[in-house]
C-alpha atoms as a PDB file:
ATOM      1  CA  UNK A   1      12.536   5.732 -12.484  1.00  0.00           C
ATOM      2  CA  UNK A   2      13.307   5.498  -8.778  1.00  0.00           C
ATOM      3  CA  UNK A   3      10.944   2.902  -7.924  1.00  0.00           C
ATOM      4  CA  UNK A   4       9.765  -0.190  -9.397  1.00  0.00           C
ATOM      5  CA  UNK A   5       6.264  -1.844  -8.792  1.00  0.00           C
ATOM      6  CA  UNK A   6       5.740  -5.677  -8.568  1.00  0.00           C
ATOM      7  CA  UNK A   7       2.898  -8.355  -8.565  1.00  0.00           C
ATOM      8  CA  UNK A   8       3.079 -11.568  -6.697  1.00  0.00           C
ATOM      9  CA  UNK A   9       0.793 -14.556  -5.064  1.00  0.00           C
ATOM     10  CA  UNK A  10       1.169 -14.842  -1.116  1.00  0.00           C
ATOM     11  CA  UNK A  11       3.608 -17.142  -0.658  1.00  0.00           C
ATOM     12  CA  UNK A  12       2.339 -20.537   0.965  1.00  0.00           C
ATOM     13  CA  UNK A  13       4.936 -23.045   2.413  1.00  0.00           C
ATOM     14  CA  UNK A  14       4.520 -26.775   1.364  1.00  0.00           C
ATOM     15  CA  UNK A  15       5.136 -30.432   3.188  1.00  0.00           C
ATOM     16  CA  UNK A  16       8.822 -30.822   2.517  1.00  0.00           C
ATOM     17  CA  UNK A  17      11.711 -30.691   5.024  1.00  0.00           C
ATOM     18  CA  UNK A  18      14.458 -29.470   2.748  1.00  0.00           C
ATOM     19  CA  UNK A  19      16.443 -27.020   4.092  1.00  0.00           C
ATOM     20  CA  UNK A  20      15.094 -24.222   1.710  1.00  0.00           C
ATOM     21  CA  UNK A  21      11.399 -25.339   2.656  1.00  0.00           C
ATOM     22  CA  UNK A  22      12.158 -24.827   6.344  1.00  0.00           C
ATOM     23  CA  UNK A  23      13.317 -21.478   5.327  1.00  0.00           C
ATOM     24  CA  UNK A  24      10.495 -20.373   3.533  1.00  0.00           C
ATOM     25  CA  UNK A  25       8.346 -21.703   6.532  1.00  0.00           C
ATOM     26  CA  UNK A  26       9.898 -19.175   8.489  1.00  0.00           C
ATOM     27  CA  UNK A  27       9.583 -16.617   6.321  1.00  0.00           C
ATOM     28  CA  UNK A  28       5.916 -17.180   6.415  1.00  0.00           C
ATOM     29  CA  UNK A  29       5.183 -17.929  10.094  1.00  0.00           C
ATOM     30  CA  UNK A  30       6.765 -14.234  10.301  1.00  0.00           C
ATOM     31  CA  UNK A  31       4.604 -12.594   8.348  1.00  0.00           C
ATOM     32  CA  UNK A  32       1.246 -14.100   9.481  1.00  0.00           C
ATOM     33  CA  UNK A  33       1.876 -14.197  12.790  1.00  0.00           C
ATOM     34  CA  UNK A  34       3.699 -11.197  13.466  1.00  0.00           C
ATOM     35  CA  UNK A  35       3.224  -8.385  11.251  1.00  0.00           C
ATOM     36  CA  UNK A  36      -0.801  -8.598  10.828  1.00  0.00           C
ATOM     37  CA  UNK A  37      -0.742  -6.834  14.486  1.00  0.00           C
ATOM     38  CA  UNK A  38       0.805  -3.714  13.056  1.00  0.00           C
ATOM     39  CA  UNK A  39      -2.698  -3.169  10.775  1.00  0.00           C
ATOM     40  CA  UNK A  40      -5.240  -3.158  13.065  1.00  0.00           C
ATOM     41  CA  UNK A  41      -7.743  -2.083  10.820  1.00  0.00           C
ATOM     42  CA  UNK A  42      -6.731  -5.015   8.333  1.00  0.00           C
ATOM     43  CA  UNK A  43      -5.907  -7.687  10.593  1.00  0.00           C
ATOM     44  CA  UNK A  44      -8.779  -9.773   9.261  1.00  0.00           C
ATOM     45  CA  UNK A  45      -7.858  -9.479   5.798  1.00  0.00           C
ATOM     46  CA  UNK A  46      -4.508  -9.987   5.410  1.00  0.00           C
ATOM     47  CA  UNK A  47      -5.327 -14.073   5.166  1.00  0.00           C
ATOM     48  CA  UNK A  48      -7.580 -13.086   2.544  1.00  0.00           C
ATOM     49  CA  UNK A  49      -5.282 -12.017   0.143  1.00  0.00           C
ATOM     50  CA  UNK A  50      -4.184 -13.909  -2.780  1.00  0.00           C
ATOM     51  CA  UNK A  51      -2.111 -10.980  -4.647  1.00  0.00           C
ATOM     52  CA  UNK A  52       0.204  -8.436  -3.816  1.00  0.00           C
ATOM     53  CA  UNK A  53       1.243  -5.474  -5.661  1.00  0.00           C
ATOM     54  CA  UNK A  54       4.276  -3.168  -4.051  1.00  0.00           C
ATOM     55  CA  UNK A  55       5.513  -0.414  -4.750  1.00  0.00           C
ATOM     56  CA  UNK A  56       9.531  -0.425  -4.205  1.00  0.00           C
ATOM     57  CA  UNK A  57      12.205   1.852  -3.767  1.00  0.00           C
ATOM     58  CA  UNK A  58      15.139   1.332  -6.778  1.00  0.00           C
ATOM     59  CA  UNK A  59      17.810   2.417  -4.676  1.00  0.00           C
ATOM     60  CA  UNK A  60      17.321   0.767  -1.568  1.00  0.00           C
ATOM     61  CA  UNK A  61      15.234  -1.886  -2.322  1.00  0.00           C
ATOM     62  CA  UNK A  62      12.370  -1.457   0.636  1.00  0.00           C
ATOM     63  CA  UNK A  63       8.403  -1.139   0.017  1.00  0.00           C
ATOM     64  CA  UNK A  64       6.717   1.954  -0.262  1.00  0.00           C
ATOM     65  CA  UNK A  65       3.178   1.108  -0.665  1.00  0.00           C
ATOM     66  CA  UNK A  66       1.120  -2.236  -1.042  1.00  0.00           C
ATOM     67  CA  UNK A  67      -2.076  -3.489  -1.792  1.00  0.00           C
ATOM     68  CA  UNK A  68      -3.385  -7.025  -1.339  1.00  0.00           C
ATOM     69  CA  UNK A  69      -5.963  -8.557  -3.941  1.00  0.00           C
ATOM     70  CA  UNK A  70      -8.675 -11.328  -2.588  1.00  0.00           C
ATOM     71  CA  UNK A  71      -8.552 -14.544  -5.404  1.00  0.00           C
ATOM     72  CA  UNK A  72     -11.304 -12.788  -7.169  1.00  0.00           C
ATOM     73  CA  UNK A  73      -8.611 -10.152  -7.862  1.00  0.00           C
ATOM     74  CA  UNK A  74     -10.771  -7.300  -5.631  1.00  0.00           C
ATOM     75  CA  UNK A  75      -8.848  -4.873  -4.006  1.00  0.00           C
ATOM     76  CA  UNK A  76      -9.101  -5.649  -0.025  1.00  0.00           C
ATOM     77  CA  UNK A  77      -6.598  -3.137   1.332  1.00  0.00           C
ATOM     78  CA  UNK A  78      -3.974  -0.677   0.857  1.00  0.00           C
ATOM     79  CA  UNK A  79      -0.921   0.443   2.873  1.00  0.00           C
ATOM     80  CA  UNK A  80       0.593   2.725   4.659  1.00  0.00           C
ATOM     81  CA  UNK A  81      -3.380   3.878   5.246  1.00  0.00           C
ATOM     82  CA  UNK A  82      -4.640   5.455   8.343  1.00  0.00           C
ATOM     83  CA  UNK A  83      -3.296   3.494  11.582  1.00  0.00           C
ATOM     84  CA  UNK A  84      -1.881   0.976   9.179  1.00  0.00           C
ATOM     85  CA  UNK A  85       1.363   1.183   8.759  1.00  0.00           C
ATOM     86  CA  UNK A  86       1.829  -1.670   6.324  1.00  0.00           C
ATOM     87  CA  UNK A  87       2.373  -5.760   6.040  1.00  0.00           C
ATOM     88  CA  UNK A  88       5.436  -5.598   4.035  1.00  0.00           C
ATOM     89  CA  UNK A  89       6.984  -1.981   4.660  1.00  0.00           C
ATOM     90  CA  UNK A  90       6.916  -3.504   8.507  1.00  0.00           C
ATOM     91  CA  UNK A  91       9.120  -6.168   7.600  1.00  0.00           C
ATOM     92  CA  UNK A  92      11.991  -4.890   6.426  1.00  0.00           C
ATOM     93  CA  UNK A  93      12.520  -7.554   3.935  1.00  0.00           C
ATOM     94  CA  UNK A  94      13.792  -5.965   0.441  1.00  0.00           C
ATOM     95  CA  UNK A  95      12.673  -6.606  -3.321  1.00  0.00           C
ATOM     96  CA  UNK A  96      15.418  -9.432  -3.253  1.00  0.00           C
ATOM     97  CA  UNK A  97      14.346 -10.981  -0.241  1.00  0.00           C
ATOM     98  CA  UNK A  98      11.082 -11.402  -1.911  1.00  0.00           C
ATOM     99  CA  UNK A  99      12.337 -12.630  -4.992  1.00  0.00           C
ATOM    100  CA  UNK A 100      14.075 -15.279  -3.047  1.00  0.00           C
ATOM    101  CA  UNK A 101      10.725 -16.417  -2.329  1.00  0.00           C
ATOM    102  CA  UNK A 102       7.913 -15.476  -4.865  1.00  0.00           C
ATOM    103  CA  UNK A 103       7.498 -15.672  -8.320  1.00  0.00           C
ATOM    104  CA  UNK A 104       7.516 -11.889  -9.518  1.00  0.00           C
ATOM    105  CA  UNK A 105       6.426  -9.697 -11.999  1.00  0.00           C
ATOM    106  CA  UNK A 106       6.611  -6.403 -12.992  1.00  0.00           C
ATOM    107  CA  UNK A 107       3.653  -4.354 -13.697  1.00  0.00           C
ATOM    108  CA  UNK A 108       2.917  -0.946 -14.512  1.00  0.00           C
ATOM    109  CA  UNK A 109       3.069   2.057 -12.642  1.00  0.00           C
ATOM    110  CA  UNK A 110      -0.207   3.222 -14.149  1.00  0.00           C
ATOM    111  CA  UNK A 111      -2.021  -0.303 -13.335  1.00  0.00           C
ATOM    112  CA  UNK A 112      -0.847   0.409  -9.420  1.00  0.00           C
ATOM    113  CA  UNK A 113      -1.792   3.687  -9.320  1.00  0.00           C
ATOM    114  CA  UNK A 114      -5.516   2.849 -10.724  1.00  0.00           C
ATOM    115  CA  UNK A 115      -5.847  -0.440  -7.910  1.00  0.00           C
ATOM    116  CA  UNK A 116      -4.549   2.463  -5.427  1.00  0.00           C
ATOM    117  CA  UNK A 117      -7.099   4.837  -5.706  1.00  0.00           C
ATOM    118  CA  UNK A 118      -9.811   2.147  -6.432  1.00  0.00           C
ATOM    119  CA  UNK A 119      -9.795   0.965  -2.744  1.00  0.00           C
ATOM    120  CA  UNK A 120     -10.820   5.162  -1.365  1.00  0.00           C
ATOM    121  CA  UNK A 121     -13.783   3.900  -3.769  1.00  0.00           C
ATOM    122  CA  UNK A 122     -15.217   1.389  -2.441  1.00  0.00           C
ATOM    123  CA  UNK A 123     -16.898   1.131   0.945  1.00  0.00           C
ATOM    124  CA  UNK A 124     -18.881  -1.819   3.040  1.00  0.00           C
ATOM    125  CA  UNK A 125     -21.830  -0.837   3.317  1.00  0.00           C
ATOM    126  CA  UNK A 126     -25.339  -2.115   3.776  1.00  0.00           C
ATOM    127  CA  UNK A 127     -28.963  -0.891   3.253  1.00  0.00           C
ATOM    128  CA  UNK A 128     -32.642  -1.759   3.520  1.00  0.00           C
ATOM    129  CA  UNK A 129     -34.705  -1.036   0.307  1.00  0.00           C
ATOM    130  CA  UNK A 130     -38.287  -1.583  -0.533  1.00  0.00           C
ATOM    131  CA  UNK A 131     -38.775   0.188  -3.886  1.00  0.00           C
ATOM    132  CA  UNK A 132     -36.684  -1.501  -6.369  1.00  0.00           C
ATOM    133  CA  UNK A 133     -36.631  -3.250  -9.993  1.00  0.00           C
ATOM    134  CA  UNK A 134     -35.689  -6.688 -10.836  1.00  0.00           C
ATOM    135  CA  UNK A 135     -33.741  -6.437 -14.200  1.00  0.00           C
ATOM    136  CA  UNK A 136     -31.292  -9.345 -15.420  1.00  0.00           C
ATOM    137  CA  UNK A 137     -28.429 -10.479 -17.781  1.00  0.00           C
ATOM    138  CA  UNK A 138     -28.152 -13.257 -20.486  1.00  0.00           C
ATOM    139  CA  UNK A 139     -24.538 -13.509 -19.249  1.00  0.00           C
ATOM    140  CA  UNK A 140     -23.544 -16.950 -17.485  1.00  0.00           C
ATOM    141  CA  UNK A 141     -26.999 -18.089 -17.916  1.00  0.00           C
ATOM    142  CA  UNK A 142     -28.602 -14.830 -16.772  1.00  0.00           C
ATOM    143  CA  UNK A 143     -27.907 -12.995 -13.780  1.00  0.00           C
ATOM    144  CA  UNK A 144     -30.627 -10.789 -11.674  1.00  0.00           C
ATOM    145  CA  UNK A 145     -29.560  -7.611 -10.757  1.00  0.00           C
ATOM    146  CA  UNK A 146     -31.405  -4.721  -9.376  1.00  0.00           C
ATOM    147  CA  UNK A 147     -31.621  -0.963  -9.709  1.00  0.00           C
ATOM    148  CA  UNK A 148     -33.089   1.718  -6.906  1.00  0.00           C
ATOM    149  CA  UNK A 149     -33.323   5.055  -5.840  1.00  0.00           C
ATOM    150  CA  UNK A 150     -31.493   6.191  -2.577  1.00  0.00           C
ATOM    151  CA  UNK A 151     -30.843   9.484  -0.606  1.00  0.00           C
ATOM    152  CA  UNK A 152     -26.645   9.294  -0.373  1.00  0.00           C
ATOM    153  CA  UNK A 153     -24.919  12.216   1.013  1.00  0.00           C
ATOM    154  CA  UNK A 154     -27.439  14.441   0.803  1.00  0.00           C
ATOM    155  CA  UNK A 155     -28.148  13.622  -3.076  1.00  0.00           C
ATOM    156  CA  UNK A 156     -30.766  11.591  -4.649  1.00  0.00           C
ATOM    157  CA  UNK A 157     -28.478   8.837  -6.446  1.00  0.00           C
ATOM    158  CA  UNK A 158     -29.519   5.922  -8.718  1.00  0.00           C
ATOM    159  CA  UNK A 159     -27.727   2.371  -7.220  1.00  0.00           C
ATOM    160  CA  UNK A 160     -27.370  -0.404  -9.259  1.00  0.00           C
ATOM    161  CA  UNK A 161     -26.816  -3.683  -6.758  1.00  0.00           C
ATOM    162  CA  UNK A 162     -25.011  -6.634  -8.221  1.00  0.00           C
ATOM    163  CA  UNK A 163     -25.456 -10.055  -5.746  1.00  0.00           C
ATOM    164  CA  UNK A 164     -22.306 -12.213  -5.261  1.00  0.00           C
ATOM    165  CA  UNK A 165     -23.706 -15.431  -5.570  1.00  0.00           C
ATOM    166  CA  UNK A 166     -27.421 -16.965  -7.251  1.00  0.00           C
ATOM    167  CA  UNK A 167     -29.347 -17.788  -4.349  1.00  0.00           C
ATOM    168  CA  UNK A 168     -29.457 -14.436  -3.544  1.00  0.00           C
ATOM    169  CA  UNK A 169     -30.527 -13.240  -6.848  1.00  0.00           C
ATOM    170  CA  UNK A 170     -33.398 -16.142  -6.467  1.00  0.00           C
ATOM    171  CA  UNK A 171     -34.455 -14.614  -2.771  1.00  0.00           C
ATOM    172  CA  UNK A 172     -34.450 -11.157  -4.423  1.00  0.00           C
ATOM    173  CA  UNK A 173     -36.929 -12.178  -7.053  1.00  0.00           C
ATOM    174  CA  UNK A 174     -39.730 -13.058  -4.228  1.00  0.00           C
ATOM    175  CA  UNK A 175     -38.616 -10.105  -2.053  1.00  0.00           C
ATOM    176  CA  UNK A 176     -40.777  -7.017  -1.026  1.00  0.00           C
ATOM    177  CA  UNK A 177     -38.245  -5.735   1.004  1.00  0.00           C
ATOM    178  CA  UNK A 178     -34.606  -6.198   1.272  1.00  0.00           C
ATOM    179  CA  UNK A 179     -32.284  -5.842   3.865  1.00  0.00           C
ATOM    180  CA  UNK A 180     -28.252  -5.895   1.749  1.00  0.00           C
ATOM    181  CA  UNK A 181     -24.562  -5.256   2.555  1.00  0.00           C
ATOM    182  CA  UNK A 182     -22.210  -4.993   0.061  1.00  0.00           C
ATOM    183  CA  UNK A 183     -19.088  -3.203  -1.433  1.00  0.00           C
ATOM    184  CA  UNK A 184     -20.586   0.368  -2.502  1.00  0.00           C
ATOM    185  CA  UNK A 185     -18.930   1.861  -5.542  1.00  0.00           C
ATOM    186  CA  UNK A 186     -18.850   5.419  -6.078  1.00  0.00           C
ATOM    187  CA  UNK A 187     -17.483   7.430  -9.331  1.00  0.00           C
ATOM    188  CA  UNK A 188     -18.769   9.990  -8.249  1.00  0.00           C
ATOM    189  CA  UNK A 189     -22.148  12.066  -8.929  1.00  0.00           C
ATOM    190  CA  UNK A 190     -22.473  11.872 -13.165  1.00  0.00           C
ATOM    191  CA  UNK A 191     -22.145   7.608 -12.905  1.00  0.00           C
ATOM    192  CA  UNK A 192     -24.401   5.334 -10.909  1.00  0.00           C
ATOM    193  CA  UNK A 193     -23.692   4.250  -7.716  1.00  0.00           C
ATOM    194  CA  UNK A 194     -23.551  -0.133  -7.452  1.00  0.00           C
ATOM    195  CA  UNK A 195     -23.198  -2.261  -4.941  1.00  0.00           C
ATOM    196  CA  UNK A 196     -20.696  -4.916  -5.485  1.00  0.00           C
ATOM    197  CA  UNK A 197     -20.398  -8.540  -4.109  1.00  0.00           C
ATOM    198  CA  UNK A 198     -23.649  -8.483  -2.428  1.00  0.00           C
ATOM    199  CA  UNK A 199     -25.809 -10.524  -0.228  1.00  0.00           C
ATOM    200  CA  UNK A 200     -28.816 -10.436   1.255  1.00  0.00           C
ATOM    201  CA  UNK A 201     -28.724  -9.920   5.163  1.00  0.00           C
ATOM    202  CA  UNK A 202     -31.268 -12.039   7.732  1.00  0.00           C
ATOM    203  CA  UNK A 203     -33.956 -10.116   9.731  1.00  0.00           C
END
């Protein structure tokens, strides 16, 4: 194989003043500071992420394509994509630099390729429904979740919306009409649309 694909946590720098400490300050101060300006369209999530996974080149040891995980392990981004030309492929720091500095370990290249093409799936997006049913879960305690009918590109799709947090699953129980944004997942027209992560918006 001619490249290699890694996972890793963002590295973080810590209170001590040892000489390698200082180092890996530096390292960091670099990469948040500097290289988030080269992603325009991901500027804002780039602190958000928790995990990495890279593709590398074997035989010269540079990045080829990365994606960055939130801490709920939720694919954020993905690079080189559109005007983004990529957090770690900008900074010309090599698998062993990285090593040097982060625990890592090395995953498959069928688990990178899946988290890849997972991101062109899912979309922010938000929506006002009226017409909707209130179904729920006995997992965790129960969970509320709802299921509608919507006109999506042209096509009359089923949309199963899953809320990111309780209270809104409580306000949705009340509700005769809901205003939501979300993460909209799409595997195309034979599956369900849902609605990941989602909260109800204020009139």
């Amino acid at each position: 194989m001619k490249t290699i694909y890694i996972q890793f946590e963002t590295p973080k720098c810590d209170k001590q003043t040892s000489k390698e400490s200082l180092l890996k300050k530096t390292f960091v101060n670099i990469l948040t500071k500097i290289l988030p300006k080269a992603n325009p369209d991901f500027e804002d999530k780039i602190n958000e992420v928790k995990w990495w996974l890279v593709e590398f080149d074997r035989e010269n040891g540079k990045p080829k394509r990365e994606i960055g995980m939130d801490k709920e392990g939720r694919v954020i981004l993905k690079m080189p994509f559109k005007d983004n030309y990529g957090f770690w492929i900008d900074s010309n720091l090599s698998l062993n630099d990285i090593k040097n500095f982060c625990i890592v370990s090395e995953i498959s290249k069928k688990s990178f390729e899946y988290n890849w093409e997972l991101f062109d799936k899912l979309l922010d997006f938000e929506i006002e429904i009226l017409d909707f049913k209130i179904l729920s879960t006995g997992a965790d305690g129960g969970h509320i979740y709802l299921t509608t009918e919507i006109d999506y590109m042209e096509q009359e799709r089923k949309l199963v919306i899953y809320f990111a947090n309780k209270s809104d699953e409580q306000k949705a129980r009340v509700a005769n009409k809901l205003k939501l944004r979300g993460r909209l997942f799409d595997e195309g027209i034979l599956h369900s649309l849902s609605l990941l992560d989602t909260e109800i918006l204020s009139e």
